[in-house]
PDB file of N, CA and C in Angstrom:
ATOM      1  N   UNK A   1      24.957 -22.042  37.716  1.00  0.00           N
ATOM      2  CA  UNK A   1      25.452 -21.028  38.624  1.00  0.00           C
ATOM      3  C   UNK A   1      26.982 -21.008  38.648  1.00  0.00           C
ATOM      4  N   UNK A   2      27.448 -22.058  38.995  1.00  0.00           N
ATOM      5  CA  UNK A   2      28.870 -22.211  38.762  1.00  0.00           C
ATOM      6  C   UNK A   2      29.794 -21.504  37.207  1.00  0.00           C
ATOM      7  N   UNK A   3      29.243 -22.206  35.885  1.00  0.00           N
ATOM      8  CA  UNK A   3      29.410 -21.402  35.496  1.00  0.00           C
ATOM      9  C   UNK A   3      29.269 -19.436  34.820  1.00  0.00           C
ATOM     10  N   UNK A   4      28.610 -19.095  36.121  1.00  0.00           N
ATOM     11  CA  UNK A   4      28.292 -18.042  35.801  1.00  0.00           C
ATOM     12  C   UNK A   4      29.320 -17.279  36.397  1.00  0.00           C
ATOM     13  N   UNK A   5      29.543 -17.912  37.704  1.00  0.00           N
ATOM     14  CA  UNK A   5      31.346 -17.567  38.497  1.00  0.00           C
ATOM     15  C   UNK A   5      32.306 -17.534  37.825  1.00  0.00           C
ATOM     16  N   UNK A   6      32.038 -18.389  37.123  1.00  0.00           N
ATOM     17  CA  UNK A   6      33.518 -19.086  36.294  1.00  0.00           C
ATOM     18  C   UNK A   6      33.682 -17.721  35.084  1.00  0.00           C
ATOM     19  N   UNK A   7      32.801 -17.709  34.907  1.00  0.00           N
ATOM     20  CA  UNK A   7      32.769 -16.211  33.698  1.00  0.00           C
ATOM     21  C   UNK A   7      33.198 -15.165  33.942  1.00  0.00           C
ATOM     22  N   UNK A   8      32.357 -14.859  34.958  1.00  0.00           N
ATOM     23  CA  UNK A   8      32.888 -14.037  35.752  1.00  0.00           C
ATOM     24  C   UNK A   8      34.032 -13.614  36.177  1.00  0.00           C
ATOM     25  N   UNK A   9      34.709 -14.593  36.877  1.00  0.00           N
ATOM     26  CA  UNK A   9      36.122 -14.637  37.346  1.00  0.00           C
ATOM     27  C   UNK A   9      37.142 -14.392  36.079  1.00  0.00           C
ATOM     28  N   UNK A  10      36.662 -15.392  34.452  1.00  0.00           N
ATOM     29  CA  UNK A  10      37.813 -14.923  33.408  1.00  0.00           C
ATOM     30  C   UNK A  10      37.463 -13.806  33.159  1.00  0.00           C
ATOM     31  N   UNK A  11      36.639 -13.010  32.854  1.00  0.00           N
ATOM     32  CA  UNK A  11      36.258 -11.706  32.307  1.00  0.00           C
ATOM     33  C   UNK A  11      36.898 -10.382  33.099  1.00  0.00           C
ATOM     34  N   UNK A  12      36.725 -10.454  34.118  1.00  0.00           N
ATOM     35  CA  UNK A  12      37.580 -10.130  35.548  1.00  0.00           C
ATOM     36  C   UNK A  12      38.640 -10.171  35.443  1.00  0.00           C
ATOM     37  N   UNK A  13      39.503 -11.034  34.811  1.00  0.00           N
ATOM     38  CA  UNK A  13      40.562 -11.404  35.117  1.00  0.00           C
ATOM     39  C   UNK A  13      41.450 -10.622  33.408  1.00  0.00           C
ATOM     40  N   UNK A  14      40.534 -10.764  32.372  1.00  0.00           N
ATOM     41  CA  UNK A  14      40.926 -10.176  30.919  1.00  0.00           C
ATOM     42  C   UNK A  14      40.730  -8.730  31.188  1.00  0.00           C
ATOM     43  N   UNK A  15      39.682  -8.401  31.897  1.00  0.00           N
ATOM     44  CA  UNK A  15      40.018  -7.509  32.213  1.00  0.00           C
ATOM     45  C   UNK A  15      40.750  -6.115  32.803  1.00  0.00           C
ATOM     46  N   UNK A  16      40.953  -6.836  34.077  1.00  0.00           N
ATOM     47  CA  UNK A  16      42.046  -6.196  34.857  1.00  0.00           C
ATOM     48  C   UNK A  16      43.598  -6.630  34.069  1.00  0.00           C
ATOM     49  N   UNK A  17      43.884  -7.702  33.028  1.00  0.00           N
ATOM     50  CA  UNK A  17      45.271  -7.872  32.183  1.00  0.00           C
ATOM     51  C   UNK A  17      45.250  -6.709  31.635  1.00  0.00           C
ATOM     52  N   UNK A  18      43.780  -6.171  30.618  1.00  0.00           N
ATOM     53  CA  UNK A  18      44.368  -4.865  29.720  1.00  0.00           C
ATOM     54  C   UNK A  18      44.470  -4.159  30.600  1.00  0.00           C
ATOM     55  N   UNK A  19      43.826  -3.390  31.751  1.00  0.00           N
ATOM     56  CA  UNK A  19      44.348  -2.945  32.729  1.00  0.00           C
ATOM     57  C   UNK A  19      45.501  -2.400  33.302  1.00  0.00           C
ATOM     58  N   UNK A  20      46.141  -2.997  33.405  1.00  0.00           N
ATOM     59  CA  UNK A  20      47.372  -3.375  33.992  1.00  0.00           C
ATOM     60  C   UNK A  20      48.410  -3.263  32.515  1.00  0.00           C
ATOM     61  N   UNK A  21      48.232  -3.401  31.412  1.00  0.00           N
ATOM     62  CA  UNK A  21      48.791  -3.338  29.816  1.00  0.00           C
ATOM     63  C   UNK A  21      48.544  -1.781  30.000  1.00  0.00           C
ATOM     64  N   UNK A  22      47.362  -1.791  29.837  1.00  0.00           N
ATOM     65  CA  UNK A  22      47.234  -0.058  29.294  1.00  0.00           C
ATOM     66  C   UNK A  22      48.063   0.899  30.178  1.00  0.00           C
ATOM     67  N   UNK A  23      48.460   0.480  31.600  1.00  0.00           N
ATOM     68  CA  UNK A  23      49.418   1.609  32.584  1.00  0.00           C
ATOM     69  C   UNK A  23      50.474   1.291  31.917  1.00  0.00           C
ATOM     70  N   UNK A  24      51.055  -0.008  32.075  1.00  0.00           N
ATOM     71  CA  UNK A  24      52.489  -0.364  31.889  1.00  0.00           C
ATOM     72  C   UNK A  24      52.735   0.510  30.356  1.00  0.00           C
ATOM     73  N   UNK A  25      51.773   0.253  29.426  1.00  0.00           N
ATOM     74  CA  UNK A  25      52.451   1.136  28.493  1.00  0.00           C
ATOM     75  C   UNK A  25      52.686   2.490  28.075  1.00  0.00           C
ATOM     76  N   UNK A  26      52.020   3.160  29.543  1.00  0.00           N
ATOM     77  CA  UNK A  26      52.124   4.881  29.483  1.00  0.00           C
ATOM     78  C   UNK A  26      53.490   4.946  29.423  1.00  0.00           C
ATOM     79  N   UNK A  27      53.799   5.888  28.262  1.00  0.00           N
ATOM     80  CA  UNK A  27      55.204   6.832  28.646  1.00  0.00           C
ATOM     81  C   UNK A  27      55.020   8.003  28.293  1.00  0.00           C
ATOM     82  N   UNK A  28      55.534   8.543  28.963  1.00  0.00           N
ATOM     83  CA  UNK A  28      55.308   9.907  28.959  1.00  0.00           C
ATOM     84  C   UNK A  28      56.550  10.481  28.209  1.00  0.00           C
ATOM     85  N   UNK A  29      56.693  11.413  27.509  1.00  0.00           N
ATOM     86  CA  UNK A  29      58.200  12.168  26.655  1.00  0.00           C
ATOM     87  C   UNK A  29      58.608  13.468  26.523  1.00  0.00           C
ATOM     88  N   UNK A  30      57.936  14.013  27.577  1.00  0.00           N
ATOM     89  CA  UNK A  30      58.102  15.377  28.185  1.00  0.00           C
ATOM     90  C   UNK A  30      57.970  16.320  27.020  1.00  0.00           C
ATOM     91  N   UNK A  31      57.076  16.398  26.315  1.00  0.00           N
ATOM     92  CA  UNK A  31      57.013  17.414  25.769  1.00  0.00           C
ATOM     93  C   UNK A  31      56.869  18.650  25.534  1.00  0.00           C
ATOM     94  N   UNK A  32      57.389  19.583  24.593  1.00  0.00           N
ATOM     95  CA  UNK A  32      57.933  20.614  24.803  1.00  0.00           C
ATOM     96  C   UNK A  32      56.659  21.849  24.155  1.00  0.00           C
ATOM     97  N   UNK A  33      55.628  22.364  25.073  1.00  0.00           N
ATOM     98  CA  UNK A  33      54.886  22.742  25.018  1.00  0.00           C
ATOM     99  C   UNK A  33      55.201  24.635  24.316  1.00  0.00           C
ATOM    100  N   UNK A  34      56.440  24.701  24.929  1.00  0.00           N
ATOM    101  CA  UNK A  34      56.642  26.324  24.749  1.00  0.00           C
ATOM    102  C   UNK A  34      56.227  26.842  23.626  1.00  0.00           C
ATOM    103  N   UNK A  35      56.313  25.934  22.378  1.00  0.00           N
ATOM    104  CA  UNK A  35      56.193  26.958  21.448  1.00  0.00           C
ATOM    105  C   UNK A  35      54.505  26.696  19.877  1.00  0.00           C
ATOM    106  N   UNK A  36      53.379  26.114  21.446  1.00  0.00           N
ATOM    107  CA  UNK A  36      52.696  25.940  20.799  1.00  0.00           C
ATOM    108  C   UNK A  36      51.560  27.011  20.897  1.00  0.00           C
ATOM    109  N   UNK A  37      50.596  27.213  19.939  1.00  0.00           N
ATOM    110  CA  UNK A  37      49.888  28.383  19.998  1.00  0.00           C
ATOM    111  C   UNK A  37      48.822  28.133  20.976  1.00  0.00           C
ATOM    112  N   UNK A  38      48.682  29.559  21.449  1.00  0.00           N
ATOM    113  CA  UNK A  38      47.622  30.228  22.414  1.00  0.00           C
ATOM    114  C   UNK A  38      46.582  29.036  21.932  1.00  0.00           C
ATOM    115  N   UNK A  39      45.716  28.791  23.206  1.00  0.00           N
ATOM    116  CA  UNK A  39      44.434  27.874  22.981  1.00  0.00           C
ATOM    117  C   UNK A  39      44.230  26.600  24.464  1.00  0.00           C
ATOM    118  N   UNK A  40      42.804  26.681  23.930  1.00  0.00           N
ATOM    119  CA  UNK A  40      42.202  25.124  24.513  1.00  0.00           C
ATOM    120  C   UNK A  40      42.624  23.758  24.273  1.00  0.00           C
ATOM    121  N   UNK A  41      43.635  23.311  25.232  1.00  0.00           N
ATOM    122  CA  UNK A  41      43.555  21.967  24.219  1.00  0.00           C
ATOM    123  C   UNK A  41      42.878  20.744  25.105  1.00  0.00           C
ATOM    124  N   UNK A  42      41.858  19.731  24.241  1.00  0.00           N
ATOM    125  CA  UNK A  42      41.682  18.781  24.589  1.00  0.00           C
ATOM    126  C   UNK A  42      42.797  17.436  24.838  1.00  0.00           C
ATOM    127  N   UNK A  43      42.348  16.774  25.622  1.00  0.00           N
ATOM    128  CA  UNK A  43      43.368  15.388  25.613  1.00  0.00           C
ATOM    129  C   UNK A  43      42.589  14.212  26.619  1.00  0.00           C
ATOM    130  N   UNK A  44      42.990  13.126  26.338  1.00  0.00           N
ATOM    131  CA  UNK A  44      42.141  11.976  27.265  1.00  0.00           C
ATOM    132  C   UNK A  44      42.997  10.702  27.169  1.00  0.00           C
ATOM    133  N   UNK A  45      42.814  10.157  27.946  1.00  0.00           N
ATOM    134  CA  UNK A  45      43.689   9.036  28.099  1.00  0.00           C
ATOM    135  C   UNK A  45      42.467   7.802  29.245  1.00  0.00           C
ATOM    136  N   UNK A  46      42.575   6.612  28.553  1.00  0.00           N
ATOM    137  CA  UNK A  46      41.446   5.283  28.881  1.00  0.00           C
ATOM    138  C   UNK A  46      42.145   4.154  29.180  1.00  0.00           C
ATOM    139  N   UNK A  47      42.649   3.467  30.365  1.00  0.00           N
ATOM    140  CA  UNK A  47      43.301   2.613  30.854  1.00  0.00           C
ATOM    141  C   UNK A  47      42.359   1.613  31.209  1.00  0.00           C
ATOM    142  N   UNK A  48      40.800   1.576  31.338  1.00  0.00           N
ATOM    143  CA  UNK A  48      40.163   0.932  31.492  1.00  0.00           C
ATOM    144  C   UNK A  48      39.506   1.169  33.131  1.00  0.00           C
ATOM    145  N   UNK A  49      40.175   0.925  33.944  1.00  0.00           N
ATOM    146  CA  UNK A  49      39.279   1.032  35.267  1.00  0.00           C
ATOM    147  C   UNK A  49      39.949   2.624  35.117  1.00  0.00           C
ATOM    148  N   UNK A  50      40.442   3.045  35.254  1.00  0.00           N
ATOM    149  CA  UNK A  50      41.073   4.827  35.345  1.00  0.00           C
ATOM    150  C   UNK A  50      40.727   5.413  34.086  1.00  0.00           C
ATOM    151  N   UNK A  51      40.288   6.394  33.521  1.00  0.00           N
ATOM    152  CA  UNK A  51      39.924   7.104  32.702  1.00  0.00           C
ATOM    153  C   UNK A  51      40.037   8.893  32.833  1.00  0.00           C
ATOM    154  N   UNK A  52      40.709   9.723  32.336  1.00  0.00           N
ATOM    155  CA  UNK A  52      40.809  10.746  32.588  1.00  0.00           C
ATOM    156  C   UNK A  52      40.857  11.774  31.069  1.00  0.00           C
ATOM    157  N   UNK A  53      40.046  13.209  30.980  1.00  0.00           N
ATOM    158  CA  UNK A  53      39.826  13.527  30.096  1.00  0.00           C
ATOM    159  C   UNK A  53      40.065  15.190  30.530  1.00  0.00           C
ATOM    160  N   UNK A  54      40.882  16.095  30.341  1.00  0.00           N
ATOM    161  CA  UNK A  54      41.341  16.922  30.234  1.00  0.00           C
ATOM    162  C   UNK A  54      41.152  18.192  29.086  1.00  0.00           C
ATOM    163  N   UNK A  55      41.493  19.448  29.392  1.00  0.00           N
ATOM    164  CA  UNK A  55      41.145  20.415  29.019  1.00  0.00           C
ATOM    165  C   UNK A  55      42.339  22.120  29.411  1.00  0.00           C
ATOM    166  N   UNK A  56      43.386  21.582  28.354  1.00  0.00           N
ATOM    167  CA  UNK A  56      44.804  22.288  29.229  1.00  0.00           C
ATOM    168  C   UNK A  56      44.934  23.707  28.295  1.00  0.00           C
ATOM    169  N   UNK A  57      45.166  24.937  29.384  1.00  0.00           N
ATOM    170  CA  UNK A  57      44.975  26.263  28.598  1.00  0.00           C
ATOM    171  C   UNK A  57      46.104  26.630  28.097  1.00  0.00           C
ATOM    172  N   UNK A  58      46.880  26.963  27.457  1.00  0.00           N
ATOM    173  CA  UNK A  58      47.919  27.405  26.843  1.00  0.00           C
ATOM    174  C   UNK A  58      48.355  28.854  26.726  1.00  0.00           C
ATOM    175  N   UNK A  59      49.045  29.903  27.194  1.00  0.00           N
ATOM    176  CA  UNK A  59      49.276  31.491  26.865  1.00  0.00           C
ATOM    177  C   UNK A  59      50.415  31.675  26.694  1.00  0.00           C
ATOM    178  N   UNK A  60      51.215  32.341  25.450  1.00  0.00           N
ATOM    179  CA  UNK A  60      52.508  32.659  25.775  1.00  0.00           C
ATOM    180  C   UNK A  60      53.835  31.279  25.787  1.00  0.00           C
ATOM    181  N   UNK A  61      53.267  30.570  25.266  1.00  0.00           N
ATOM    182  CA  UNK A  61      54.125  28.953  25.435  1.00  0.00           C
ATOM    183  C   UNK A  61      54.107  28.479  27.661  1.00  0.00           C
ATOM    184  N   UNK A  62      53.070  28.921  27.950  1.00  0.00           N
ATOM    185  CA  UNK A  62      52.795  28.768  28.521  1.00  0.00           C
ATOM    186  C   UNK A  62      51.540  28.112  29.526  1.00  0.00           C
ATOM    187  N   UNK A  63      51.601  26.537  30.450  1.00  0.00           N
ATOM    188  CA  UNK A  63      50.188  26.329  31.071  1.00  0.00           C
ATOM    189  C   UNK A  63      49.606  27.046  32.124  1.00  0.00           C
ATOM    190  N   UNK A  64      48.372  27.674  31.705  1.00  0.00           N
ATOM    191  CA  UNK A  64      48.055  28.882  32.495  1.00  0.00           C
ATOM    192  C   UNK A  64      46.733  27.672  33.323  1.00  0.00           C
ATOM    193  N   UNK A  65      46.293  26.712  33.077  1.00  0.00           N
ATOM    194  CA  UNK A  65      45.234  25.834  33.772  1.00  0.00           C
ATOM    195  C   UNK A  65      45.201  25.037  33.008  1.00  0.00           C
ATOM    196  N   UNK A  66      44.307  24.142  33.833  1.00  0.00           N
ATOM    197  CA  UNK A  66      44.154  22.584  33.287  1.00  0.00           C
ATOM    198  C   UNK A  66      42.865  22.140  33.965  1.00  0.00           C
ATOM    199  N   UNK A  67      41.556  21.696  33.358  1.00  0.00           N
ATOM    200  CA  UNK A  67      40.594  21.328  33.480  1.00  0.00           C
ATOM    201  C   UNK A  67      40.580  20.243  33.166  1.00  0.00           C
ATOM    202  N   UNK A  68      40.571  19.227  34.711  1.00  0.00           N
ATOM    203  CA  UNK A  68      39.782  17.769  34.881  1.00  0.00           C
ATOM    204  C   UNK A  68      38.203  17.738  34.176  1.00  0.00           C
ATOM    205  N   UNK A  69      37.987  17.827  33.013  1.00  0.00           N
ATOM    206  CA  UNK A  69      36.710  17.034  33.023  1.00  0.00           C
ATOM    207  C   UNK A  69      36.003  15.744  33.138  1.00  0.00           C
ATOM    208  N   UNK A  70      36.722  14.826  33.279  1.00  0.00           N
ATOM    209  CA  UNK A  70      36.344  13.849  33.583  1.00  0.00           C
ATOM    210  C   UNK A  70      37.716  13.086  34.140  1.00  0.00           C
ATOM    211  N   UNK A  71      37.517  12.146  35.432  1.00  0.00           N
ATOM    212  CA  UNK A  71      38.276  11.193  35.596  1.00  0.00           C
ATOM    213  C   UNK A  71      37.477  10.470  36.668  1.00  0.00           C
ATOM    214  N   UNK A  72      37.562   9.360  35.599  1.00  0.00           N
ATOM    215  CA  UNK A  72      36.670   7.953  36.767  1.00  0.00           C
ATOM    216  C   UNK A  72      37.838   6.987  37.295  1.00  0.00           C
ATOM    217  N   UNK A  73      37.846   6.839  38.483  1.00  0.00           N
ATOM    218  CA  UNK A  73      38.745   6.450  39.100  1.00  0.00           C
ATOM    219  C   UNK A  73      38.020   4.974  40.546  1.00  0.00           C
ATOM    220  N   UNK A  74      39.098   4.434  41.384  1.00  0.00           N
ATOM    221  CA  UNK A  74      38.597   3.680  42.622  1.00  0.00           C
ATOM    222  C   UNK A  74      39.401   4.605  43.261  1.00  0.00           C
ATOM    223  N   UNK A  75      40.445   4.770  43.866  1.00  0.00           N
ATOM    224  CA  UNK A  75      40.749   5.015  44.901  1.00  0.00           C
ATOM    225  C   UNK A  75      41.937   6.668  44.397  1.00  0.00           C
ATOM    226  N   UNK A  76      41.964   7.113  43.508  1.00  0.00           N
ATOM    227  CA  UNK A  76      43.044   8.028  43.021  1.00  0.00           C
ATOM    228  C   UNK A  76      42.497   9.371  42.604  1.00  0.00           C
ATOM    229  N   UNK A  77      41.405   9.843  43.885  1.00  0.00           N
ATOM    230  CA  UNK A  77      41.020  10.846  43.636  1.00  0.00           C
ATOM    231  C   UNK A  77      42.433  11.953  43.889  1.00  0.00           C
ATOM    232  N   UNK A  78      43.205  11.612  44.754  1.00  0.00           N
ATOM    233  CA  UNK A  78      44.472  12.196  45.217  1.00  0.00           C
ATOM    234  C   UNK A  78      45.337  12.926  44.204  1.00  0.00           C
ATOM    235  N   UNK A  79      44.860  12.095  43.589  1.00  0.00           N
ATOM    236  CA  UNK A  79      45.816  11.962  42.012  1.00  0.00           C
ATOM    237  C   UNK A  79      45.462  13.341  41.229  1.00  0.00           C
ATOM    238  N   UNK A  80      44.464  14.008  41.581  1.00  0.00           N
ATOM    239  CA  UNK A  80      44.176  15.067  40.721  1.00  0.00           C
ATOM    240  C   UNK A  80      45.207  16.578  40.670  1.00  0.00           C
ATOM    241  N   UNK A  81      45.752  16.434  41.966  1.00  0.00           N
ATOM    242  CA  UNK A  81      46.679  17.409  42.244  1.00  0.00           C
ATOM    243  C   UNK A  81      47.830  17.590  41.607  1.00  0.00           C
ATOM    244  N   UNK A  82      48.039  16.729  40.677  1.00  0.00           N
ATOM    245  CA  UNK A  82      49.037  16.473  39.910  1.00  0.00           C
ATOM    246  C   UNK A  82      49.221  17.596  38.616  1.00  0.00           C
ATOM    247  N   UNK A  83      47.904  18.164  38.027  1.00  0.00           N
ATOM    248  CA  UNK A  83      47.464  18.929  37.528  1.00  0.00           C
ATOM    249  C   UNK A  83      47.915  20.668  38.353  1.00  0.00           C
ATOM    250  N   UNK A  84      47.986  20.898  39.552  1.00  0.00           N
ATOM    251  CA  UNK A  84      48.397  21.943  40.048  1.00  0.00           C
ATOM    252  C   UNK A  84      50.176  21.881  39.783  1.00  0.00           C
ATOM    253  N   UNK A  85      51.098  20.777  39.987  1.00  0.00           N
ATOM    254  CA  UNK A  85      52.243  20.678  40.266  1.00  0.00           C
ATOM    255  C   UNK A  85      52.864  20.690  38.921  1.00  0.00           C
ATOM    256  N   UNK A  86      51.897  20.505  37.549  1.00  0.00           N
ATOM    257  CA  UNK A  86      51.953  20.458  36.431  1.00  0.00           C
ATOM    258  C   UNK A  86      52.409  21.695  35.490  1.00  0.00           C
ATOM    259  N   UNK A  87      51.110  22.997  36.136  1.00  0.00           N
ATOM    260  CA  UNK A  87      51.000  24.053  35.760  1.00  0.00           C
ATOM    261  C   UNK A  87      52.202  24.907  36.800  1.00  0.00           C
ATOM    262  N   UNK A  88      52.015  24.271  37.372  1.00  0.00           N
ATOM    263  CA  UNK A  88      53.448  25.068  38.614  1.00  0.00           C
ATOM    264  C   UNK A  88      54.988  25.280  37.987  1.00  0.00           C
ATOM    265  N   UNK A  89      55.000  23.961  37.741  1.00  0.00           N
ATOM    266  CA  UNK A  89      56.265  23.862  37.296  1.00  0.00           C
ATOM    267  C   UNK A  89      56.508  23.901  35.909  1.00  0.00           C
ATOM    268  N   UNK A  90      55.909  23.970  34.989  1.00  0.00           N
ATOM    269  CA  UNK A  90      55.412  24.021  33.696  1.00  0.00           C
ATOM    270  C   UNK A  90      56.426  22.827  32.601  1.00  0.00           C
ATOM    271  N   UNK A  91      56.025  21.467  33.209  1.00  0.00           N
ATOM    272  CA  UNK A  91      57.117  20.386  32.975  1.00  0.00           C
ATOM    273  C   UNK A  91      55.675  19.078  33.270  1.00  0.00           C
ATOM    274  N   UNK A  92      56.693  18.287  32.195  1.00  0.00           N
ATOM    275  CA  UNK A  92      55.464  16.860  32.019  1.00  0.00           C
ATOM    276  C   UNK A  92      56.545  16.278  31.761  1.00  0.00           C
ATOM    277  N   UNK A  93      56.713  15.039  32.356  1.00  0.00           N
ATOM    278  CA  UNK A  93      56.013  14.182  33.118  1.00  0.00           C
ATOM    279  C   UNK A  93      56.551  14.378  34.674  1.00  0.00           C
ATOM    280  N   UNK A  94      55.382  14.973  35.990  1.00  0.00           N
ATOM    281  CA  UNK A  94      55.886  15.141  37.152  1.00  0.00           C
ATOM    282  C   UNK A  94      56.087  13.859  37.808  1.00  0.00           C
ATOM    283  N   UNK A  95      56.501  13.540  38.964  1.00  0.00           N
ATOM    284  CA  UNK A  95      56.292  12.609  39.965  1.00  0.00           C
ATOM    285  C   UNK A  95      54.511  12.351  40.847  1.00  0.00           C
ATOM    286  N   UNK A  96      54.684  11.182  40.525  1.00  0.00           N
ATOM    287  CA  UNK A  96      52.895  10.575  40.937  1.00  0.00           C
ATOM    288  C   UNK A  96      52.945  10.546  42.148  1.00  0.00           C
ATOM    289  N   UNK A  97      51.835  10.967  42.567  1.00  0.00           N
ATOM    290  CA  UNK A  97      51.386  11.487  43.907  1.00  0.00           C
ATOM    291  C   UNK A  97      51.289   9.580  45.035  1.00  0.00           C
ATOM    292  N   UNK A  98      52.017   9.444  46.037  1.00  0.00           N
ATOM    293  CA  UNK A  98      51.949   8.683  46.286  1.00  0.00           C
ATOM    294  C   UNK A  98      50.453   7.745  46.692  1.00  0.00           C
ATOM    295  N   UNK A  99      50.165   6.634  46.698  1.00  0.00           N
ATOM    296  CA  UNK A  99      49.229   5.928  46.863  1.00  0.00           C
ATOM    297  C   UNK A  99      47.831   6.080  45.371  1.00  0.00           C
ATOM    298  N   UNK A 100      48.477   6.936  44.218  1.00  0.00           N
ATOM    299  CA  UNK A 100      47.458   7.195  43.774  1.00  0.00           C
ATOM    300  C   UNK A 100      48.144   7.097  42.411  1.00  0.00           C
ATOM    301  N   UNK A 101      49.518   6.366  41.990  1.00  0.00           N
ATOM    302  CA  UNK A 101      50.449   6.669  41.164  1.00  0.00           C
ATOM    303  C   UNK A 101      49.727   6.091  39.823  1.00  0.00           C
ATOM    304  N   UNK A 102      48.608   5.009  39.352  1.00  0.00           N
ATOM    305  CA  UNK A 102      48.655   4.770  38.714  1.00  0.00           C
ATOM    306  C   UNK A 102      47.308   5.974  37.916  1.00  0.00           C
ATOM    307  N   UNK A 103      46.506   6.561  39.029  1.00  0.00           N
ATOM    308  CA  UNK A 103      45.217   7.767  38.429  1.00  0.00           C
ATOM    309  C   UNK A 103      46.707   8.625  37.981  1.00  0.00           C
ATOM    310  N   UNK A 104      47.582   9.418  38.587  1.00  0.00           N
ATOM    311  CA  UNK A 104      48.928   9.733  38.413  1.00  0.00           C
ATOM    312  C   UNK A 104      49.121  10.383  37.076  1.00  0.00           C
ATOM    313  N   UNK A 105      49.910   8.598  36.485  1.00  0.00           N
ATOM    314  CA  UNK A 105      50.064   8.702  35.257  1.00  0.00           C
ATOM    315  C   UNK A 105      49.020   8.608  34.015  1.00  0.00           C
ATOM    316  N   UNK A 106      47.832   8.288  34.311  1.00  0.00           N
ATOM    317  CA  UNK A 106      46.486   8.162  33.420  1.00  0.00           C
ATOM    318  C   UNK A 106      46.607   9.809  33.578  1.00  0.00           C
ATOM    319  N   UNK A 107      45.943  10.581  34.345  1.00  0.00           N
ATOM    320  CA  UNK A 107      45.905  12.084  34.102  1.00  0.00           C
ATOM    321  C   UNK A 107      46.905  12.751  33.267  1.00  0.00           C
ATOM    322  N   UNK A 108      48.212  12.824  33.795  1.00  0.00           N
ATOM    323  CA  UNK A 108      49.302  12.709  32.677  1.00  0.00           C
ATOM    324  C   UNK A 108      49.112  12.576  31.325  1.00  0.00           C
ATOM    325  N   UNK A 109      48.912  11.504  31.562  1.00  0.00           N
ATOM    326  CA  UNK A 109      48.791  11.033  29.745  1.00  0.00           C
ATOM    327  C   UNK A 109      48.264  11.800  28.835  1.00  0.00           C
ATOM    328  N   UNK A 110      47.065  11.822  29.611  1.00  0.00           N
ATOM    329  CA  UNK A 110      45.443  12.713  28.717  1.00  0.00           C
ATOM    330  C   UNK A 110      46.100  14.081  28.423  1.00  0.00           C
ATOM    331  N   UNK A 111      47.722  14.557  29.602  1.00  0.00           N
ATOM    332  CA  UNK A 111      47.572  16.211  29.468  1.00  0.00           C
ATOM    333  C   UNK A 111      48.289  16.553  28.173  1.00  0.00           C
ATOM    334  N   UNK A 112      49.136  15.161  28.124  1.00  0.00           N
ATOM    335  CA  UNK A 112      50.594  15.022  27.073  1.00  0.00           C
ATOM    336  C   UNK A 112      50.070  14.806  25.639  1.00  0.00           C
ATOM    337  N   UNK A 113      48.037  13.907  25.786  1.00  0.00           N
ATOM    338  CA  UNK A 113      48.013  13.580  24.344  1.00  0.00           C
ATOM    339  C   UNK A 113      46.700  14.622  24.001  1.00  0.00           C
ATOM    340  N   UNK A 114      46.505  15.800  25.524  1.00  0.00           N
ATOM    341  CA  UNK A 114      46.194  17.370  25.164  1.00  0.00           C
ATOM    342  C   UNK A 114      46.983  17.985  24.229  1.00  0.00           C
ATOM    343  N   UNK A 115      48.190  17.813  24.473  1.00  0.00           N
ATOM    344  CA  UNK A 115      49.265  18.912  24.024  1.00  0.00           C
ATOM    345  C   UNK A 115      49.421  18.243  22.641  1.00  0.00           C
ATOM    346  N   UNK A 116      49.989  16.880  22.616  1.00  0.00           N
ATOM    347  CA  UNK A 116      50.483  16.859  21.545  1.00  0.00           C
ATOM    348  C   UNK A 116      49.645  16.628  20.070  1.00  0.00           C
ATOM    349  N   UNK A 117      48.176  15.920  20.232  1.00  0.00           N
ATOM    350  CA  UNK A 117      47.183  15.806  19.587  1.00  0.00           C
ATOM    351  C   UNK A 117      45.693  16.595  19.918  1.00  0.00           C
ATOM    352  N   UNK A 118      45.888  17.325  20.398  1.00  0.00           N
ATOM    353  CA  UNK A 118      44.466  17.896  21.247  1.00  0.00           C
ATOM    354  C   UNK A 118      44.071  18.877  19.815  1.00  0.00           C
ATOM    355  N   UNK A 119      42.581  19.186  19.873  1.00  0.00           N
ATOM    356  CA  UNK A 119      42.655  20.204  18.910  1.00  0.00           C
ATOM    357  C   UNK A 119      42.408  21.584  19.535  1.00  0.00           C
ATOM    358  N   UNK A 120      42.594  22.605  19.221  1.00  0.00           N
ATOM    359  CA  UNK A 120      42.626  23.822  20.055  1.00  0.00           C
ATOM    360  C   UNK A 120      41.406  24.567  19.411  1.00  0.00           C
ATOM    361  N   UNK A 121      40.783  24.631  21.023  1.00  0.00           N
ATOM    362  CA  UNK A 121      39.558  25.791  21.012  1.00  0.00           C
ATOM    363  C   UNK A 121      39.441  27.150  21.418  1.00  0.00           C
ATOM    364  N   UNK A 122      39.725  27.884  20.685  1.00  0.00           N
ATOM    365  CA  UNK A 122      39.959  29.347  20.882  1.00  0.00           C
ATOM    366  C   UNK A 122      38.739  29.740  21.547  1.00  0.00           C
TER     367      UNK A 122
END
């Protein structure tokens, strides 16, 4: 039994390290969306406990929406609004919504590696 804790606790513990690796190494590089063609683009980004998978519309060098399809999260449902302030201002990387900064930058990510690797579905 004991060691079943004990497993537990390292696995837990390797876990939440990549965790905690996979945020620290988001950067975001503001990319410059204007002059990419009309379309669907996919993008996703996997931090391990946060996961977010996106679906960003493009018109005119322009984000006309952005579809959350997936984001599994604990506590950063908040975080989704980030996606409105996104298309608002038509600029990446915004400021993370407080208490929810690290769902935040995982959503982010997915929209940036929409844009810059996504493939487009007409």
């Amino acid at each position: 039994m004991l060691l079943c804790i004990v497993l537990h606790i390292v696995s837990y513990s390797i876990d939440y390290g990549n965790y905690r690796s996979a945020i620290t190494d988001i950067h975001l590089s503001g990319t410059d969306f204007s002059r990419m063609p009309d379309g669907n683009y996919e993008g996703e980004y996997d931090a391990g406990y946060i996961y977010a998978k996106v679906q960003v519309t493009l018109r005119n060098g322009r984000i006309t929406h952005i579809d959350l399809l997936s984001h599994d999260n604990e506590r950063g449902k908040a975080a989704e609004q980030v996606l409105d302030v996104i298309t608002d201002t038509q600029t990446l990387p915004v400021d993370a919504v407080s208490g929810a900064t690290c769902s935040s930058l995982v959503i982010q990510k997915a929209v940036e590696n929409a844009l810059i690797g996504g493939i487009s579905h007409e």
